[in-house]
Protein backbone atom coordinates (compact mmCIF):
# COMPACT_ATOMS: atom_id res chain seq x y z
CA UNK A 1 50.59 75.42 -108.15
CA UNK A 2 52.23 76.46 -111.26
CA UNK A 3 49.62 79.58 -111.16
CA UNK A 4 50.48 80.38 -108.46
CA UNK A 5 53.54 82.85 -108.57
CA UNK A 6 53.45 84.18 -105.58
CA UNK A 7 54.86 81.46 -103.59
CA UNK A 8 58.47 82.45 -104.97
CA UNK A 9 58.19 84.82 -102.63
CA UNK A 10 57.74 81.88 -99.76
CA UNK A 11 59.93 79.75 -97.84
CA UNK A 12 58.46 75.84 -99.09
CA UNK A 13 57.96 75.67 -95.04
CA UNK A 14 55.37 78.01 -95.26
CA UNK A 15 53.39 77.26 -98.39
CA UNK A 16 50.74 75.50 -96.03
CA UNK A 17 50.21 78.08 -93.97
CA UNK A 18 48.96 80.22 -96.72
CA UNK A 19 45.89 80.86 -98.43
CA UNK A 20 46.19 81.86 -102.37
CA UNK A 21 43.23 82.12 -104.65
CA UNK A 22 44.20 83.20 -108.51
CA UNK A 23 42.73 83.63 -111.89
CA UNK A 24 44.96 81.89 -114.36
CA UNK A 25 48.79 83.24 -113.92
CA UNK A 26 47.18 87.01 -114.45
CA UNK A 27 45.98 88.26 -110.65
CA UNK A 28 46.22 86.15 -107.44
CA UNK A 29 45.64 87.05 -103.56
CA UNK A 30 47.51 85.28 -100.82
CA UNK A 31 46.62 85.63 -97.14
CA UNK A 32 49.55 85.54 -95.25
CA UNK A 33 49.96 84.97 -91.08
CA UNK A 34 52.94 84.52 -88.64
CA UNK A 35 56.25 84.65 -88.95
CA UNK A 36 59.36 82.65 -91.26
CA UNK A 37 57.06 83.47 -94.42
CA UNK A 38 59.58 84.89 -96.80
CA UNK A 39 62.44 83.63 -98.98
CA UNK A 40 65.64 85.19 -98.31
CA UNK A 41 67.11 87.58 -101.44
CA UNK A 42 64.53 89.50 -104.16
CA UNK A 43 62.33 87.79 -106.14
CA UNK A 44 61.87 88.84 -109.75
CA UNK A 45 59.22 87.99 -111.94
CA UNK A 46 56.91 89.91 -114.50
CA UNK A 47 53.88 89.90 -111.89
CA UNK A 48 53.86 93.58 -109.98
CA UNK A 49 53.45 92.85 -105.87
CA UNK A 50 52.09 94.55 -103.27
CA UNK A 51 51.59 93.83 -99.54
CA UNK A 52 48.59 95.40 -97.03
CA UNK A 53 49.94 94.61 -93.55
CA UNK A 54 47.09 94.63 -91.47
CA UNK A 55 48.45 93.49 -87.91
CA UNK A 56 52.07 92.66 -86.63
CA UNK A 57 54.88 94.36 -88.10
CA UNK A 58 57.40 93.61 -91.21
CA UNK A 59 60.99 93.91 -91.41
CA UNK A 60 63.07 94.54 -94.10
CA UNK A 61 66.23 95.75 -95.74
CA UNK A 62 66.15 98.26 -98.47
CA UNK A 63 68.92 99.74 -99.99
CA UNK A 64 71.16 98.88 -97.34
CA UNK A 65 68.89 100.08 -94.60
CA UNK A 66 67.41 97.98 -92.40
CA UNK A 67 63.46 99.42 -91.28
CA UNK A 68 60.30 97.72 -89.75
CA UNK A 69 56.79 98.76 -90.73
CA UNK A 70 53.82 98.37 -88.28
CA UNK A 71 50.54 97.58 -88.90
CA UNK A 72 48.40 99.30 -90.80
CA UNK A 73 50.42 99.71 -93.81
CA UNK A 74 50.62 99.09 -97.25
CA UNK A 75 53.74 98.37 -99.69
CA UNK A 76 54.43 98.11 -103.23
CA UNK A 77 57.76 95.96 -104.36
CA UNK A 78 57.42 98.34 -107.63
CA UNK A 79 60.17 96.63 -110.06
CA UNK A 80 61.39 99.77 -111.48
CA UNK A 81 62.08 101.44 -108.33
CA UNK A 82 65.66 102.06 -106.90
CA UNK A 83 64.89 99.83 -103.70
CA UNK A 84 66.26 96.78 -103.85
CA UNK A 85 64.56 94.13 -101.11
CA UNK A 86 65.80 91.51 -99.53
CA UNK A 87 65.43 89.63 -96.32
CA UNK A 88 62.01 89.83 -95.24
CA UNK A 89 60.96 89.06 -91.66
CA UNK A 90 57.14 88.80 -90.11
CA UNK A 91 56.60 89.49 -86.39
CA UNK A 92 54.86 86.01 -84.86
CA UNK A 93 51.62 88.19 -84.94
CA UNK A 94 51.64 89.57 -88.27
CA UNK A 95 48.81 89.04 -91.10
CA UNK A 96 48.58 90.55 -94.28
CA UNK A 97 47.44 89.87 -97.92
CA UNK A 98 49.50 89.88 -101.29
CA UNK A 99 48.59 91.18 -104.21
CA UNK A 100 50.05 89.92 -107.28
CA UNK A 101 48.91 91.08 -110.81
CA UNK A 102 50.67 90.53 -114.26
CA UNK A 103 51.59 93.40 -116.06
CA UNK A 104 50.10 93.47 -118.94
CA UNK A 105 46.66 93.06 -116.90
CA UNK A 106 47.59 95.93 -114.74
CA UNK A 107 48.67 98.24 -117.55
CA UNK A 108 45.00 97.03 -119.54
CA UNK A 109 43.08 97.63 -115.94
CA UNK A 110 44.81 101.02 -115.17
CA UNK A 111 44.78 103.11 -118.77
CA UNK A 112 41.30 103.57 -117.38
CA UNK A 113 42.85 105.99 -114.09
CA UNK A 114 45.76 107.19 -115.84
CA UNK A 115 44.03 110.38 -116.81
CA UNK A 116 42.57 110.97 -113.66
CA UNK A 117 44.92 110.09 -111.44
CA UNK A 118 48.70 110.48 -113.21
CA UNK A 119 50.01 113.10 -110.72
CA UNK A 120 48.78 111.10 -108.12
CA UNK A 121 50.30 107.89 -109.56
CA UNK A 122 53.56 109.87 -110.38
CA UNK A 123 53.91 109.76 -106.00
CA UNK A 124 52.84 106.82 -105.40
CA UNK A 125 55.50 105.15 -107.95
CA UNK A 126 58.15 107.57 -105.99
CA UNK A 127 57.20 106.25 -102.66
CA UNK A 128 56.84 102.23 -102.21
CA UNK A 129 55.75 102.52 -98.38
CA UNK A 130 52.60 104.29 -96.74
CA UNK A 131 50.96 104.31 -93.70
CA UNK A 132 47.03 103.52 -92.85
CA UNK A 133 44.18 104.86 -91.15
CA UNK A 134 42.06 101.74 -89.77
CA UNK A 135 39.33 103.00 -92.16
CA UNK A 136 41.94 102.38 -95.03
CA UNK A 137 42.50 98.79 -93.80
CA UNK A 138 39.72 97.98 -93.69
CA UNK A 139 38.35 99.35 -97.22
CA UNK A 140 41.30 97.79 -99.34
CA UNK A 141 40.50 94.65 -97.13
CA UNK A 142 37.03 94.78 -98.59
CA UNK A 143 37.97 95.02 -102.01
CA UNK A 144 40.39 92.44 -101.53
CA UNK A 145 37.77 90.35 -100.42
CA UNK A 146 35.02 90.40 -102.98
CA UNK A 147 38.28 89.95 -105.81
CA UNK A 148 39.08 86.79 -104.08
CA UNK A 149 35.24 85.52 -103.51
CA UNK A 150 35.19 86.31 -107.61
CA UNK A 151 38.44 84.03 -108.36
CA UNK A 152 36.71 81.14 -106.30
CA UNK A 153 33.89 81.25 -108.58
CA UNK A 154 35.54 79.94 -112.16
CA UNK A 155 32.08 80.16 -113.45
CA UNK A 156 31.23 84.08 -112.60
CA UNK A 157 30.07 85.80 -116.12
CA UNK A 158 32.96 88.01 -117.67
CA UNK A 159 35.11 87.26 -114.62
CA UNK A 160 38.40 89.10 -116.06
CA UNK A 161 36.05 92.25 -116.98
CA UNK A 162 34.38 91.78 -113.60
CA UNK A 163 38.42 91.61 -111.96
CA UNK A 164 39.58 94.29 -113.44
CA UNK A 165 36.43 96.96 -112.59
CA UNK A 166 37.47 96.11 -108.83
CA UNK A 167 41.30 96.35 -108.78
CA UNK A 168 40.72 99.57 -110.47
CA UNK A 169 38.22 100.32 -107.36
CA UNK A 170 41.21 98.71 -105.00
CA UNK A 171 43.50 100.96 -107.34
CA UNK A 172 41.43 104.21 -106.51
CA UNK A 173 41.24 103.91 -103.04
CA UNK A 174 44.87 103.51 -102.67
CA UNK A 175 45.32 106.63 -105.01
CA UNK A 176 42.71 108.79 -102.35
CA UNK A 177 45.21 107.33 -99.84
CA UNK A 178 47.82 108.97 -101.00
CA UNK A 179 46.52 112.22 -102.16
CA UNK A 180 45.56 112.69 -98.39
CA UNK A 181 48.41 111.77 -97.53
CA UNK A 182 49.77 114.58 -100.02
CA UNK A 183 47.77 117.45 -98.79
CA UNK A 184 48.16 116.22 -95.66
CA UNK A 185 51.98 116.64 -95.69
CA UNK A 186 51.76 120.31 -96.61
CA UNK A 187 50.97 120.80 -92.92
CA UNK A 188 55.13 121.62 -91.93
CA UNK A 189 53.71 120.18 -88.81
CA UNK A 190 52.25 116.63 -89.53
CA UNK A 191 55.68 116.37 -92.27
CA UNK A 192 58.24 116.78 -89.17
CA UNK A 193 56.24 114.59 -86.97
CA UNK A 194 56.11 111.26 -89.99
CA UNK A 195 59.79 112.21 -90.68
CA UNK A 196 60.34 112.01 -86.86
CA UNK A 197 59.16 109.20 -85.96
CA UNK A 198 60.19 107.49 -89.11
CA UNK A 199 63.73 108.71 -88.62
CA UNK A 200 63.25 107.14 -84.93
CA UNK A 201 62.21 103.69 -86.05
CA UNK A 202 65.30 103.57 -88.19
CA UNK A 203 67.83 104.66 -85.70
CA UNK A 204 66.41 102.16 -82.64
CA UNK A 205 66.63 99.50 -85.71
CA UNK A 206 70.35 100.22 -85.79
CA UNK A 207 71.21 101.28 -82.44
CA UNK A 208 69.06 99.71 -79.85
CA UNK A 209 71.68 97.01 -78.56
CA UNK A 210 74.04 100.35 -77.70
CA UNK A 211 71.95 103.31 -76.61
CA UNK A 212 69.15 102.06 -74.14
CA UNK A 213 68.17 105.42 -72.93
CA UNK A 214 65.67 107.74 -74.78
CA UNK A 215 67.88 110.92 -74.10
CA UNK A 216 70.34 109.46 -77.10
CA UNK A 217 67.66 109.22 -79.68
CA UNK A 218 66.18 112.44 -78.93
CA UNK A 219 69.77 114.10 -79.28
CA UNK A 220 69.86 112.57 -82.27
CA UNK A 221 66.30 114.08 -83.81
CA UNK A 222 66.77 117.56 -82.22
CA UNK A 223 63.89 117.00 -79.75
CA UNK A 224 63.62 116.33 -76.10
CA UNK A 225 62.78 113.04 -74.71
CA UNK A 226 59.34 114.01 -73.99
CA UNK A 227 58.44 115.35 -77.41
CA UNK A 228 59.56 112.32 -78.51
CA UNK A 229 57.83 110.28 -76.33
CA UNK A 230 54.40 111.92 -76.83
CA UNK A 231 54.21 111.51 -80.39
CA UNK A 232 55.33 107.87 -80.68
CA UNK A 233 52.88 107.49 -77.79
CA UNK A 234 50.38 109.69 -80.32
CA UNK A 235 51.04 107.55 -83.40
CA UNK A 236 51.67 104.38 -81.63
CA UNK A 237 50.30 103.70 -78.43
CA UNK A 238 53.01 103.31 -76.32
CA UNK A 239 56.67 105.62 -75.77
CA UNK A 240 59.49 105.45 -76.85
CA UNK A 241 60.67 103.95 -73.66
CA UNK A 242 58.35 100.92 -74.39
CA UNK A 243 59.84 101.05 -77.59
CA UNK A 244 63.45 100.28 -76.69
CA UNK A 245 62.35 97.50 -74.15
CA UNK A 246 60.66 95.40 -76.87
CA UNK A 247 63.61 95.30 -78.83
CA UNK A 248 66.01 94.52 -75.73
CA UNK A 249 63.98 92.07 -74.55
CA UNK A 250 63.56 90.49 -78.01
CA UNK A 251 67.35 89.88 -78.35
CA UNK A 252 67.30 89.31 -74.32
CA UNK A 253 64.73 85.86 -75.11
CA UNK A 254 67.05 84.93 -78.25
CA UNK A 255 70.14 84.94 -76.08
CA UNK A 256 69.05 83.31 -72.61
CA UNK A 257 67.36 80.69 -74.80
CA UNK A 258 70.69 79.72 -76.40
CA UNK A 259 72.52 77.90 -73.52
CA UNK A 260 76.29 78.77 -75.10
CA UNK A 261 76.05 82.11 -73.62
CA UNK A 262 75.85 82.97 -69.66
CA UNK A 263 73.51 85.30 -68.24
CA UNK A 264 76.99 87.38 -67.79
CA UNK A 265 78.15 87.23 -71.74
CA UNK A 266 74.13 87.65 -72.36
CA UNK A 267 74.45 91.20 -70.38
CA UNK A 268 77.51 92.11 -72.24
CA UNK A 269 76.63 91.66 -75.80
CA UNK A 270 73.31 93.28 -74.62
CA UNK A 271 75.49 96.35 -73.53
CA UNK A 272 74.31 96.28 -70.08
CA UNK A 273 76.90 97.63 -67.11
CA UNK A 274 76.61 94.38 -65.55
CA UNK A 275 75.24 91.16 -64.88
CA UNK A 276 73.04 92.94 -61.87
CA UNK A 277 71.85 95.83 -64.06
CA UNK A 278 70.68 93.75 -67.08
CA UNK A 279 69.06 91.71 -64.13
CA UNK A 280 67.36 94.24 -62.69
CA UNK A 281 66.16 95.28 -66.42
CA UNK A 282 64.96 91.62 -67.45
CA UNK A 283 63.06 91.09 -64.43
CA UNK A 284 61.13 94.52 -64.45
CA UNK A 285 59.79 93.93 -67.81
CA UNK A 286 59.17 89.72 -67.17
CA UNK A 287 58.34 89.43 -63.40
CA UNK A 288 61.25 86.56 -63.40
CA UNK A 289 64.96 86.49 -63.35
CA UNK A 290 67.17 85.79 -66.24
CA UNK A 291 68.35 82.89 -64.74
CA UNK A 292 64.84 82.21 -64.06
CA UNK A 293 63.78 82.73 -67.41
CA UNK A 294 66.43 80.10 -68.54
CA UNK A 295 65.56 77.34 -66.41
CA UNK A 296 61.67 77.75 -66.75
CA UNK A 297 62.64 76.84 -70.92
CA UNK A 298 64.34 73.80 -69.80
């Protein structure tokens, strides 16, 4: 256990719900499911971090912002950055894998890029968060896979040497991520649409429980409602309509299932008109009445 630093970053609850594999103190990988996973605060240690989410969603509060990221996506908790993180949430359905790495290993393993990849590195330490393609996924999943098949085997031949060769593959592929991502954003187009519908996740993460209709947010971004609507449903699957339901109905669940508060005070703190209107709401979405809802937890 005492190898294993990256349960700091876990709640004691969830340290059996977690799979870690590690050589020594230098490099471990944890796979990571569900939800009430993280500690509350920032952890700080001398091993760098990084998290692929690969389904589900993660929440968490930067720099006084709260944001979610959605699955695929990839973040680095790089210690000499100007985030600061703290209070970490998992969706139910999330599942990812941590990397940890000490630093002097990860300074020994990446002299090796640094002259072929510095400007590239240079964004990527600028930028903690970045979004997937499925292919990307599923190729740092890969790598992550044959460095943790390694650690299980104590007795592979020049296992650090062996370690190191892959990060530095996991390293590179995460580097081609992001210079993609780089040329990619040179297209005015594809920038405005990620800054959109970033700046969209972050305003329905602070405004959802008073501005239920789209109209609001796309007054706020400069775009109509059905701009909006057709890239989130572009990016995401489903409108921004959709979008503003889940996170009602979220809060809707947490409140009818705490029997201090009436379906009427539930309606109200959920910014409804009324009792009938948030009624009307709940059941469209659920098939069942509040009340219903309520009594069928009972």
């Amino acid at each position: 256990m005492k190898h294993y630093f990256l349960y700091k970053w876990l709640l004691p609850e969830a340290w059996k719900r977690v799979r870690v594999v590690a050589y020594g103190s230098e490099v471990a990988v944890m796979v990571l499911q569900g939800d009430r996973l993280f500690r509350p605060g920032s952890v700080g240690n001398d091993h760098l971090v990084d998290l692929l989410i690969q389904e589900g969603e993660l929440t968490l509060t930067a720099n006084g912002a709260r944001m979610t990221l959605q699955a695929p996506a990839y973040i680095d908790f790089i210690g000499s950055n100007i985030w600061s993180w703290q209070d970490l949430s998992t969706s139910s359905d999330f599942r990812g894998r941590m990397l940890g790495m000490r630093e002097p290993f990860f300074r020994e393993m990446i002299d090796v890029l640094n002259v072929k990849i510095g400007d590239r590195l240079f964004d990527y330490m600028q930028r903690p968060f970045w979004a997937l393609g499925p292919r990307d996924e599923r190729r740092l999943c890969r790598l992550l896979d044959i460095v943790s098949e390694a650690m299980e085997n104590p007795c592979h031949v020049s296992l650090r040497d062996f370690l190191q060769n892959m990060l530095r593959a996991y390293m590179s592929e995460l580097m081609d991520i992001v210079f993609r991502q780089r040329e990619l954003s040179k297209d005015r187009d594809a920038q405005g649409k990620s800054g959109l519908l970033l700046h969209f996740l972050y305003l329905l993460n602070n405004h959802y429980l008073q501005h239920h209709e789209v109209k609001w947010y796309a007054e706020q971004l400069c775009v109509s409602p059905n701009s909006l609507s057709v890239a989130l449903k572009s990016a995401y699957g489903k409108n921004a309509n959709s979008f503003i339901d889940e996170r009602l109905m979220e809060k809707a669940r947490q409140y009818l299932s705490d029997s201090r508060y009436s379906v009427q005070q539930v309606a109200a703190m959920l910014n409804f008109s009324d009792q009938s209107a948030f009624g009307k709401f709940f059941k469209r979405i659920t098939g069942v009445s509040p009340r219903a809802f309520r009594e069928g937890r009972r």
